[in-house]
Protein backbone atom coordinates (compact mmCIF):
# COMPACT_ATOMS: atom_id res chain seq x y z
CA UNK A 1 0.00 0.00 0.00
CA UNK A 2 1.04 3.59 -1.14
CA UNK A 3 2.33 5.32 2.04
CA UNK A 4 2.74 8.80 2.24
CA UNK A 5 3.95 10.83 5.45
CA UNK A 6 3.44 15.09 3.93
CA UNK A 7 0.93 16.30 1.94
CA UNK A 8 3.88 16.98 -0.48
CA UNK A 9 4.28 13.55 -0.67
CA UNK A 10 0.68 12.82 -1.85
CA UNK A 11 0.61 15.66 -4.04
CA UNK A 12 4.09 14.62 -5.60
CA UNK A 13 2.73 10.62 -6.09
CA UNK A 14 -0.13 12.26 -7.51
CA UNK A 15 1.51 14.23 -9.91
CA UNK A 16 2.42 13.09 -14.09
CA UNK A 17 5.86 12.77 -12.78
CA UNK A 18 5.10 11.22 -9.74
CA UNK A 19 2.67 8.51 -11.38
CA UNK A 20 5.41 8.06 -14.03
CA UNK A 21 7.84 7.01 -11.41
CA UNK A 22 5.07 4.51 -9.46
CA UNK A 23 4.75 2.88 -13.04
CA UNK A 24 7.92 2.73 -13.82
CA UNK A 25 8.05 0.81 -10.87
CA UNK A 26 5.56 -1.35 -11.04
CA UNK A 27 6.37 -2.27 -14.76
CA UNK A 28 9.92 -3.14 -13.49
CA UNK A 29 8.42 -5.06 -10.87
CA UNK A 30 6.27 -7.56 -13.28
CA UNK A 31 7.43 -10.55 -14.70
CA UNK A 32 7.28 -9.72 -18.90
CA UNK A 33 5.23 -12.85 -19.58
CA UNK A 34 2.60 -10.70 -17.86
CA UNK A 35 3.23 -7.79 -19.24
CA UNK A 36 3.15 -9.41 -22.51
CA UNK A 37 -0.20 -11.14 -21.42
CA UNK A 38 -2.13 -7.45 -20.58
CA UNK A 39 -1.35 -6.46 -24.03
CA UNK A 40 -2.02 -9.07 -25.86
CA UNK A 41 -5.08 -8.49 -24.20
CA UNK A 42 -5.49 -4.71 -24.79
CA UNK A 43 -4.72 -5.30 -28.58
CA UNK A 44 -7.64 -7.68 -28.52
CA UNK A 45 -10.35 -5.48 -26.96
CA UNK A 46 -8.86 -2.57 -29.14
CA UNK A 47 -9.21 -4.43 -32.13
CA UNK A 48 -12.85 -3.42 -33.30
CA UNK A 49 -11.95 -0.11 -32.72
CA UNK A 50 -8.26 0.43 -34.50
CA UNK A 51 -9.73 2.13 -37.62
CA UNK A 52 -11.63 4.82 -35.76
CA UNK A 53 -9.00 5.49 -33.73
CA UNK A 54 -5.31 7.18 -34.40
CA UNK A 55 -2.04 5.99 -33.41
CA UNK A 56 -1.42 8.41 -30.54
CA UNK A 57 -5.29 7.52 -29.15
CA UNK A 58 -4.53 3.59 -29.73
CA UNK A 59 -1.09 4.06 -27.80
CA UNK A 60 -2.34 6.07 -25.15
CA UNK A 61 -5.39 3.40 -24.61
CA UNK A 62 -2.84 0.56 -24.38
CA UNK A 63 -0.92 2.47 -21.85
CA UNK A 64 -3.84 3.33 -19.85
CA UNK A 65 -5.38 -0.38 -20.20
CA UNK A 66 -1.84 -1.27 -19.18
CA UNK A 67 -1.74 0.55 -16.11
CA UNK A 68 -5.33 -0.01 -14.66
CA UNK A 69 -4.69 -3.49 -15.09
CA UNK A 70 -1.24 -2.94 -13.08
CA UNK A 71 -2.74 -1.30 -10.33
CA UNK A 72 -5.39 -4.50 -10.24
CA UNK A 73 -2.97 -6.84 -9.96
CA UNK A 74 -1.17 -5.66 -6.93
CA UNK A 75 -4.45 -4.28 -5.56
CA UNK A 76 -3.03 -0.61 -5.76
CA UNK A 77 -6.20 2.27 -5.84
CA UNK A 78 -6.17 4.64 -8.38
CA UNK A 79 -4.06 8.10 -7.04
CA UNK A 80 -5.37 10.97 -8.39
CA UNK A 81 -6.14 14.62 -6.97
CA UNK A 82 -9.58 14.52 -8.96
CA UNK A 83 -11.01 11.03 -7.69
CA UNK A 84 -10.44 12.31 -3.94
């Protein structure tokens, strides 16, 4: 569980850079047969919807699906100021 001690520290885990770093982490912390696994996945449920879609929405969907399904696997919430 995400421990913070300040305020600054919640606002800094909160912020682009500090969710960058927390996924960073948990990425490094995930075997790559998983990681492989979640987008295999993504690409499937993204499939029908490829030719609507351009390449910076498709990779920014992966990433996202990517990262939700992170934060489910090591039962992580969601840290955000707007969800709060």
């Amino acid at each position: 569980m995400l421990r913070v001690n300040t305020m600054a520290e919640l606002f800094d885990a909160a912020t682009v850079a500090g969710l960058a770093r927390r996924f960073a982490a948990l990425l490094a912390a995930t075997p790559d047969e998983d990681i492989v696994s979640v987008r295999t996945e993504a690409d499937r449920d993204l499939a029908p919807y490829r030719s609507k879609m351009s390449g910076a929405q498709i990779d920014q969907l992966q990433k996202q699906y990517v990262h939700k399904r992170l934060l489910e696997k090591y039962k992580l919430p969601r840290l955000s100021l707007f969800y709060m």
